[in-house]
C-alpha atoms as a PDB file:
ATOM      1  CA  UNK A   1       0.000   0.000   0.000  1.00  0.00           C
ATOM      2  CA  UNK A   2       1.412   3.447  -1.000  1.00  0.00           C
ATOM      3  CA  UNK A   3       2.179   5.799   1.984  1.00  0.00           C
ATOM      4  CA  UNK A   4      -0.293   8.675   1.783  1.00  0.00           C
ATOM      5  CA  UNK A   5       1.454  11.990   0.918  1.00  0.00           C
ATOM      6  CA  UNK A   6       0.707  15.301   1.813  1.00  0.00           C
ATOM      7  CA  UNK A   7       0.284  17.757  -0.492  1.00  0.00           C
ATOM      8  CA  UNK A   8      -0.125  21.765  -0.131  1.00  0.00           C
ATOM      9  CA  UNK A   9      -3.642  22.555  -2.427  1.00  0.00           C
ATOM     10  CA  UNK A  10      -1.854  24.262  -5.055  1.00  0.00           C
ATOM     11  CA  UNK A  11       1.007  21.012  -5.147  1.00  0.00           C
ATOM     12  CA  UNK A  12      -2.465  18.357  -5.408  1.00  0.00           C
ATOM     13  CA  UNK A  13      -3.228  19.098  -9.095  1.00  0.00           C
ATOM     14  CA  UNK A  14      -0.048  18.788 -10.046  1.00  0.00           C
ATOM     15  CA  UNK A  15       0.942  15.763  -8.288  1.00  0.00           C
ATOM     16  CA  UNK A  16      -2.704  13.993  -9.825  1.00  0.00           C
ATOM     17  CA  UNK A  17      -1.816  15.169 -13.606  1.00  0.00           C
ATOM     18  CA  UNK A  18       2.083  13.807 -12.970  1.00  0.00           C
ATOM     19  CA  UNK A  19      -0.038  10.660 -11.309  1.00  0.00           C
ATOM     20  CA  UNK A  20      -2.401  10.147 -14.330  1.00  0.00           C
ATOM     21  CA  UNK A  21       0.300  10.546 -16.935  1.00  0.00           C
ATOM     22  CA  UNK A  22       2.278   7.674 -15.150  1.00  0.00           C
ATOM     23  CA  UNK A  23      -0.750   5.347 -15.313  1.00  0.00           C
ATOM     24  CA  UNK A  24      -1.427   6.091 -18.940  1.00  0.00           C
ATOM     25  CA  UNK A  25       2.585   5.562 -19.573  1.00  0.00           C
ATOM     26  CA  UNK A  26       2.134   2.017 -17.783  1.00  0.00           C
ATOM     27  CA  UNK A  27      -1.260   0.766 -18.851  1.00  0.00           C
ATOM     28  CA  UNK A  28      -2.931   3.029 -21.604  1.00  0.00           C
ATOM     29  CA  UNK A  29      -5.938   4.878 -21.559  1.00  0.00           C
ATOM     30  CA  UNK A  30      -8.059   2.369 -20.378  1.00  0.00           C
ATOM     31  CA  UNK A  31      -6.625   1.740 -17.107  1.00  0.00           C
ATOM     32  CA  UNK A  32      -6.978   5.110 -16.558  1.00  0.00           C
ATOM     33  CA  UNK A  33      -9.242   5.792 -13.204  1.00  0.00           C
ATOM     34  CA  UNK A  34      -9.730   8.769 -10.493  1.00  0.00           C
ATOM     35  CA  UNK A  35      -8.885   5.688  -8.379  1.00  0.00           C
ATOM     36  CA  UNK A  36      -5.695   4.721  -9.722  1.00  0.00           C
ATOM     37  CA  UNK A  37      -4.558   8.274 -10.267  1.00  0.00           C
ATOM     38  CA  UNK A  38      -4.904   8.800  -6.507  1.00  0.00           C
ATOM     39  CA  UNK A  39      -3.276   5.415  -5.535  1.00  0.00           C
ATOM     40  CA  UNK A  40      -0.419   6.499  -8.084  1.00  0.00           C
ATOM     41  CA  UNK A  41       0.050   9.975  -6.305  1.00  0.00           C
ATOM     42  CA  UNK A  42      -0.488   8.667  -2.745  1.00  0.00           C
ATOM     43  CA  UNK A  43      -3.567  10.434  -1.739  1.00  0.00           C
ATOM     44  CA  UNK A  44      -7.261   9.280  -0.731  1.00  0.00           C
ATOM     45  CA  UNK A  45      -9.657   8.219  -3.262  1.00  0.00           C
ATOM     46  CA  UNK A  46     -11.468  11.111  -2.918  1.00  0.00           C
ATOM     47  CA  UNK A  47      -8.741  13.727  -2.931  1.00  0.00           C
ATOM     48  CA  UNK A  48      -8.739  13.597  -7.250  1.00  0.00           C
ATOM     49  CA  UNK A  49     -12.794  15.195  -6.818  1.00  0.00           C
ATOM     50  CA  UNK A  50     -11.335  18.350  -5.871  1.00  0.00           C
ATOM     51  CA  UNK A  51      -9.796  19.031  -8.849  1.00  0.00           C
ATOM     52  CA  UNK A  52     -11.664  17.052 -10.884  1.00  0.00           C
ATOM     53  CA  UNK A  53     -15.217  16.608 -11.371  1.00  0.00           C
ATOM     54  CA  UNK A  54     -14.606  13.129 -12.943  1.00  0.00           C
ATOM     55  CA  UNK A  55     -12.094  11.562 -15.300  1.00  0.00           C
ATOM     56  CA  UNK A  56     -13.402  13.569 -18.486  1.00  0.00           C
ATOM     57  CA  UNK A  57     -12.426  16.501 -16.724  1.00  0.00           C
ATOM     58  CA  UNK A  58      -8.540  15.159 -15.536  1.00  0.00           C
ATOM     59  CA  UNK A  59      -8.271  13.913 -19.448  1.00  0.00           C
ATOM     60  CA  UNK A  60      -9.418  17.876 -20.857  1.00  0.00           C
ATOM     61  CA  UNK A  61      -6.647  19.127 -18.165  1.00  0.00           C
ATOM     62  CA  UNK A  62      -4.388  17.252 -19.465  1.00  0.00           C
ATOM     63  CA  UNK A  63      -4.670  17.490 -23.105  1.00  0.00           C
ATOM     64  CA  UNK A  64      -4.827  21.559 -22.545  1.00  0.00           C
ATOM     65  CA  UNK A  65      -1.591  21.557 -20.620  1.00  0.00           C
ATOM     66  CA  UNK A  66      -0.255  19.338 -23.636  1.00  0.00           C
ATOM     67  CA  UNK A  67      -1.063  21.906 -26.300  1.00  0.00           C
ATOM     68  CA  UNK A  68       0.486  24.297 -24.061  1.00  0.00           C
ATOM     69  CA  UNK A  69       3.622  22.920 -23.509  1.00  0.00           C
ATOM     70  CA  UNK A  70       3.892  21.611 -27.220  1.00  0.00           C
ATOM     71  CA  UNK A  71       3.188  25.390 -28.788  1.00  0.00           C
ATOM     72  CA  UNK A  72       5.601  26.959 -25.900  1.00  0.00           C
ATOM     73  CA  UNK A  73       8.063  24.454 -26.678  1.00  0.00           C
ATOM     74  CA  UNK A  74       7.474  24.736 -30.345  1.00  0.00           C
ATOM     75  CA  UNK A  75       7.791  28.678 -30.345  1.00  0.00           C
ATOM     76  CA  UNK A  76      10.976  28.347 -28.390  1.00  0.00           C
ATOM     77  CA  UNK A  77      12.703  26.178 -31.396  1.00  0.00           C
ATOM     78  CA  UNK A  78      11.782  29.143 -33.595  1.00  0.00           C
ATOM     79  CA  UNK A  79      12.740  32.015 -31.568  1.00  0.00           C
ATOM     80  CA  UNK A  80      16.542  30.282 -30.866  1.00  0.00           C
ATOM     81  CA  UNK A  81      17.003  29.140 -34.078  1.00  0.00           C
ATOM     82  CA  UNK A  82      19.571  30.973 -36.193  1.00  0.00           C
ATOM     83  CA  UNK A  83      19.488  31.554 -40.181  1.00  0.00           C
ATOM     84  CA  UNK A  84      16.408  32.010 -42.558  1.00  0.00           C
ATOM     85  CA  UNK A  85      12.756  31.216 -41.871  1.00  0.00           C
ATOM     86  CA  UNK A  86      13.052  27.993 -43.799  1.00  0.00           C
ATOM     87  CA  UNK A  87      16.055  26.823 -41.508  1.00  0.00           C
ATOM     88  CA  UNK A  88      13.420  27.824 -38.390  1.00  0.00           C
ATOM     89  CA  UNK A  89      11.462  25.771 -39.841  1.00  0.00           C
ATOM     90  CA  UNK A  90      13.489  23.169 -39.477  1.00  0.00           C
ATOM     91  CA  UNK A  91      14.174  23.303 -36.078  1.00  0.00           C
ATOM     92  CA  UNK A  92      10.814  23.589 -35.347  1.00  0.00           C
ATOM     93  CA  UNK A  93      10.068  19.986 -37.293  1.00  0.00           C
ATOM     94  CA  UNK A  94      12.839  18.555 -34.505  1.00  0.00           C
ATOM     95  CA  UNK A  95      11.171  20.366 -31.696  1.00  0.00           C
ATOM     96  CA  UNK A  96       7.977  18.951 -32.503  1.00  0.00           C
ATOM     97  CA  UNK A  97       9.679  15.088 -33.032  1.00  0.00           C
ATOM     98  CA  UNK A  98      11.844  15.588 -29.735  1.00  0.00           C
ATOM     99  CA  UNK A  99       8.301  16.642 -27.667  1.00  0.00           C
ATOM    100  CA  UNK A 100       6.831  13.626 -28.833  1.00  0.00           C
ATOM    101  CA  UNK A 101       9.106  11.571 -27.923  1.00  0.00           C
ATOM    102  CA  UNK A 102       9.578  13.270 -24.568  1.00  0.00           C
ATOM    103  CA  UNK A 103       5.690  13.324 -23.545  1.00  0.00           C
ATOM    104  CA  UNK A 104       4.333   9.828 -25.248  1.00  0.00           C
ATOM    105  CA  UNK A 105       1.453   9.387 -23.277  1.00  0.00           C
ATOM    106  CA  UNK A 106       0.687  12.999 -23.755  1.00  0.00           C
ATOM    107  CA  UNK A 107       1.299  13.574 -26.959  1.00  0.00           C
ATOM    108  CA  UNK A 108      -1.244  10.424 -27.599  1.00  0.00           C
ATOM    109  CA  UNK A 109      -3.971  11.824 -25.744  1.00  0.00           C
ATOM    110  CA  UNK A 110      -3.818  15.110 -27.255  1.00  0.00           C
ATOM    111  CA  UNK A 111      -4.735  13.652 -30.792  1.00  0.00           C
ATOM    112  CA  UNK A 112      -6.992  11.082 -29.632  1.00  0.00           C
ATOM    113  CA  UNK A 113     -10.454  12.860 -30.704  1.00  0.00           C
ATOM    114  CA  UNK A 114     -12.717  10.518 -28.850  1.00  0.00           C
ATOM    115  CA  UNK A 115     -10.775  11.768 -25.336  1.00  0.00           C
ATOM    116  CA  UNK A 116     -11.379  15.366 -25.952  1.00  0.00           C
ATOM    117  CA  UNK A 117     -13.742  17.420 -24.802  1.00  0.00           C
ATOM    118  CA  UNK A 118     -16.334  18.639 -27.363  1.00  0.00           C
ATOM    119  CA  UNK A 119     -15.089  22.072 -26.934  1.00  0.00           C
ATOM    120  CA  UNK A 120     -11.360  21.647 -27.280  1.00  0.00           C
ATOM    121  CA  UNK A 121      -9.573  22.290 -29.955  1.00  0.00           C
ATOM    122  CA  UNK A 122      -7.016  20.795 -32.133  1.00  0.00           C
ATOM    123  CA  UNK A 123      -4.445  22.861 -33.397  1.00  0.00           C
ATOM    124  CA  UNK A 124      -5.476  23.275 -36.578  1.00  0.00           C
ATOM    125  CA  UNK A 125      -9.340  24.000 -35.269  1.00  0.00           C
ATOM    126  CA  UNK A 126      -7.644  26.623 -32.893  1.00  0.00           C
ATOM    127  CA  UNK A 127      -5.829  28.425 -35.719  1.00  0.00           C
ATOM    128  CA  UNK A 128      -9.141  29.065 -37.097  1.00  0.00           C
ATOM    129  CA  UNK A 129     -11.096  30.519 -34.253  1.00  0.00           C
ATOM    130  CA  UNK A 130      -8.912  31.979 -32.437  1.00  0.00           C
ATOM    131  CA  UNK A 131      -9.313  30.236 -29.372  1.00  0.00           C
ATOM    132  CA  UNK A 132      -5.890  29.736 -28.369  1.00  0.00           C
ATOM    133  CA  UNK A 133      -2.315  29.320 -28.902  1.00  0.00           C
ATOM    134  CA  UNK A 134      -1.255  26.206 -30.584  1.00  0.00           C
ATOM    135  CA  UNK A 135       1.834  24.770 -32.213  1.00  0.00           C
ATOM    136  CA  UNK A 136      -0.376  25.379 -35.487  1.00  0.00           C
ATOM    137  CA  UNK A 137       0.301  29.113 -34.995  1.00  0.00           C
ATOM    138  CA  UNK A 138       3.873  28.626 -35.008  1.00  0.00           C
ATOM    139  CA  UNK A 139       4.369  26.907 -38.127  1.00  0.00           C
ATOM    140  CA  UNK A 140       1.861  28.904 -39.734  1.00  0.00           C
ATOM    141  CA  UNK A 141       3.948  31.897 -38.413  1.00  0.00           C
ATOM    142  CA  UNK A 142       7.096  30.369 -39.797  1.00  0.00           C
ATOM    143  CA  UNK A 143       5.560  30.155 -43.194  1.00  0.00           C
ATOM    144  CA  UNK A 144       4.444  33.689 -43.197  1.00  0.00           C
ATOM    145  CA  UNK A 145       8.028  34.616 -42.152  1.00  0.00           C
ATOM    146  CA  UNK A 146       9.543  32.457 -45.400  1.00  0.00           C
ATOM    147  CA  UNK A 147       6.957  34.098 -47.995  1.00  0.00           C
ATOM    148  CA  UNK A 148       8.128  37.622 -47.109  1.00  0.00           C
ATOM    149  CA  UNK A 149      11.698  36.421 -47.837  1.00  0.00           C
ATOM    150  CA  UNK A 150      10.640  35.427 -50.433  1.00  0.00           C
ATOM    151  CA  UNK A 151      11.610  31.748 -49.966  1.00  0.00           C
ATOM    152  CA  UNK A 152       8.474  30.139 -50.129  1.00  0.00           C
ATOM    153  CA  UNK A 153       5.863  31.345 -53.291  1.00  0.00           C
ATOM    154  CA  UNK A 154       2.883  33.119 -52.119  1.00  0.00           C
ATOM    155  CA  UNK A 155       0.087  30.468 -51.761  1.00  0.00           C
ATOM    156  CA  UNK A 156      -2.477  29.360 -48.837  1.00  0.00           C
ATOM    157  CA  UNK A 157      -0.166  28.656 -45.793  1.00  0.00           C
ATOM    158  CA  UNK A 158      -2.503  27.212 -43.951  1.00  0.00           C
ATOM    159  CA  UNK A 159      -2.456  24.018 -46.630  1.00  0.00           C
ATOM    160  CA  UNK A 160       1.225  24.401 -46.929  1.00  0.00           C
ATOM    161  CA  UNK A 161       1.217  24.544 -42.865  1.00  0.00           C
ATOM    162  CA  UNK A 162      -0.649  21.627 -42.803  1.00  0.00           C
ATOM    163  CA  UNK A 163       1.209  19.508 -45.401  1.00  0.00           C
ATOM    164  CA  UNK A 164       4.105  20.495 -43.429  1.00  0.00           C
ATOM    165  CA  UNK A 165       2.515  19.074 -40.077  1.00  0.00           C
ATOM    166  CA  UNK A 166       1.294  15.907 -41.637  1.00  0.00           C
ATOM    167  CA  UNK A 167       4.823  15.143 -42.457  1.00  0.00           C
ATOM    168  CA  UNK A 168       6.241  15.228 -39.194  1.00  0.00           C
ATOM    169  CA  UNK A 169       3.154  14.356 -36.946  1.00  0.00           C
ATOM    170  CA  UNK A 170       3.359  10.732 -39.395  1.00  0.00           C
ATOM    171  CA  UNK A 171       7.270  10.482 -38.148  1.00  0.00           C
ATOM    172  CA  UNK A 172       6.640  11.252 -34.504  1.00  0.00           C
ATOM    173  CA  UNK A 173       3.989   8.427 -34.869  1.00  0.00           C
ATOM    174  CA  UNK A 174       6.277   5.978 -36.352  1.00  0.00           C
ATOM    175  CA  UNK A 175       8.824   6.550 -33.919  1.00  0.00           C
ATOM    176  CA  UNK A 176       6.362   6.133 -30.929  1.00  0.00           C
ATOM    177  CA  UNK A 177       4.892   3.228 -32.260  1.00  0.00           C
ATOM    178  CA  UNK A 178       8.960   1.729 -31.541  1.00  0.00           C
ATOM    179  CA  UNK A 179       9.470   0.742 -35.458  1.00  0.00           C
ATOM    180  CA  UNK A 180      13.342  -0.168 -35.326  1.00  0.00           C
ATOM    181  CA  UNK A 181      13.163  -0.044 -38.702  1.00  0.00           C
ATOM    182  CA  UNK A 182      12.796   3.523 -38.404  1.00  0.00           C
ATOM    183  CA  UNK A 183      14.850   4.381 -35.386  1.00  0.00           C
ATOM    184  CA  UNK A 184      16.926   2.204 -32.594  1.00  0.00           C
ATOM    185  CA  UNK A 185      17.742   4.921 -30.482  1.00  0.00           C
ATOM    186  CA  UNK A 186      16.820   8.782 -29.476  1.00  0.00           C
ATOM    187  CA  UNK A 187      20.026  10.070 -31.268  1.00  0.00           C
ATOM    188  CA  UNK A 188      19.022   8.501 -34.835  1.00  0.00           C
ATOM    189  CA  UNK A 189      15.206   9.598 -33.958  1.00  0.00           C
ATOM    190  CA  UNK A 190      16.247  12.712 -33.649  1.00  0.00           C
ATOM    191  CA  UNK A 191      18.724  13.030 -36.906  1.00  0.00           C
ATOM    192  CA  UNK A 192      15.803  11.207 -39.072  1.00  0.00           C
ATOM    193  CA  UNK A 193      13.583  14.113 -37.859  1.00  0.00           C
ATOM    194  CA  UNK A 194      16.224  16.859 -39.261  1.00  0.00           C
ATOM    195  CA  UNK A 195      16.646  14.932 -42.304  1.00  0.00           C
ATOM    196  CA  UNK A 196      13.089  14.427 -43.024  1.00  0.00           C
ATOM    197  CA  UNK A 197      12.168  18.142 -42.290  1.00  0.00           C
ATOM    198  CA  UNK A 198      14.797  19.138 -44.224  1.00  0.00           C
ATOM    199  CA  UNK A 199      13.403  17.347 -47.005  1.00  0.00           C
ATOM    200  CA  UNK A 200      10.209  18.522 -46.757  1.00  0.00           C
ATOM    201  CA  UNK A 201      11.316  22.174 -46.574  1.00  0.00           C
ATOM    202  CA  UNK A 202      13.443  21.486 -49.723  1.00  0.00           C
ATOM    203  CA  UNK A 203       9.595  20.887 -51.270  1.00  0.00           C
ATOM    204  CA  UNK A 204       8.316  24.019 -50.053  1.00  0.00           C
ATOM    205  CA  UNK A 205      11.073  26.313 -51.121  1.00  0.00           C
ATOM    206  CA  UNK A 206      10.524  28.569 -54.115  1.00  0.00           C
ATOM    207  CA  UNK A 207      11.990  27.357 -57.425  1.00  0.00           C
ATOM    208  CA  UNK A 208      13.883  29.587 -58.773  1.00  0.00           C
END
């Protein structure tokens, strides 16, 4: 039996996200319960209701904080990367490979549809409206930033933005799904994602 912990009432949300991310890292989805997320972070059973009205309402916390952390983490790549928009771009493809492979259960539940609440967003959704931030923005920014550089040819960046996503969200899935074939080990992950995003920015450049 776990020893039960105390927590301040800021430090109990917190400790129940870290808690539920564990048991979706260990057993999926499905084995995810109020009950085990409260065994998991050493607290009563009940302790979870105070943050959480039930486990829709843990899942929508967590998939928020996701899309935050991604777009934050995602905007950071772009801001410290160094040379034109199209070799931000770049780094940005890596960021968003490396966060995948940093948050797996995370990044899974954020584009699992059927786990979201009908009013969140994905990032493409959120783009549109308005609602929030998202790593959308970013790339969509990016783009912007190579077409007045003239690198990129004037066109819809939203559909360039999204072929752009598609590419890399597909390799961050293949490498979470632990094809060897693809990559043995974080280093060569992380190279294939350069390589690949540099290939599809070679695609999007303007032709002379």
């Amino acid at each position: 039996m776990l020893e039960e912990k105390p927590y301040h009432h800021g430090d109990l949300r917190r400790g129940l996200l870290d808690a539920a991310l564990r048991v979706i890292a260990e057993g999926g989805v499905a084995g995810l319960t109020l009950r085990e997320v409260a065994r998991q972070a050493g607290v009563s059973h009940n302790a979870p209701y105070h943050h959480f009205a039930d486990k829709a309402a843990l899942v929508a916390a967590l998939v928020d904080e996701g899309f935050t952390q991604f777009a934050q983490t995602m905007q950071f790549a772009y801001d410290a990367a160094e040379g034109s928009a199209l070799d931000k771009m770049v780094c940005i493809g890596v960021a968003y490979v490396q966060f995948a492979m940093n948050h797996p259960a995370q990044f899974r539940l954020m584009f699992r549809p059927e786990l979201r609440a009908s009013d969140q967003c994905l990032p493409l959704q959120a783009h549109k409206t308005y609602e929030t931030s998202s790593g959308f923005d970013v790339v969509i920014r990016a783009l912007q930033a190579a077409q007045r550089e003239g690198l990129v040819a004037e066109g819809d960046t939203e559909h360039l933005a999204l072929a752009a996503w598609s590419t890399v969200h597909g390799l961050a899935d293949l490498i979470l799904d632990g094809n060897r074939n693809i990559a043995s080990t974080t280093e060569e992950a992380l190279a294939l994602a350069r390589v690949t995003v540099e290939i599809m920015v070679q695609g999007l450049a303007k032709r002379p």
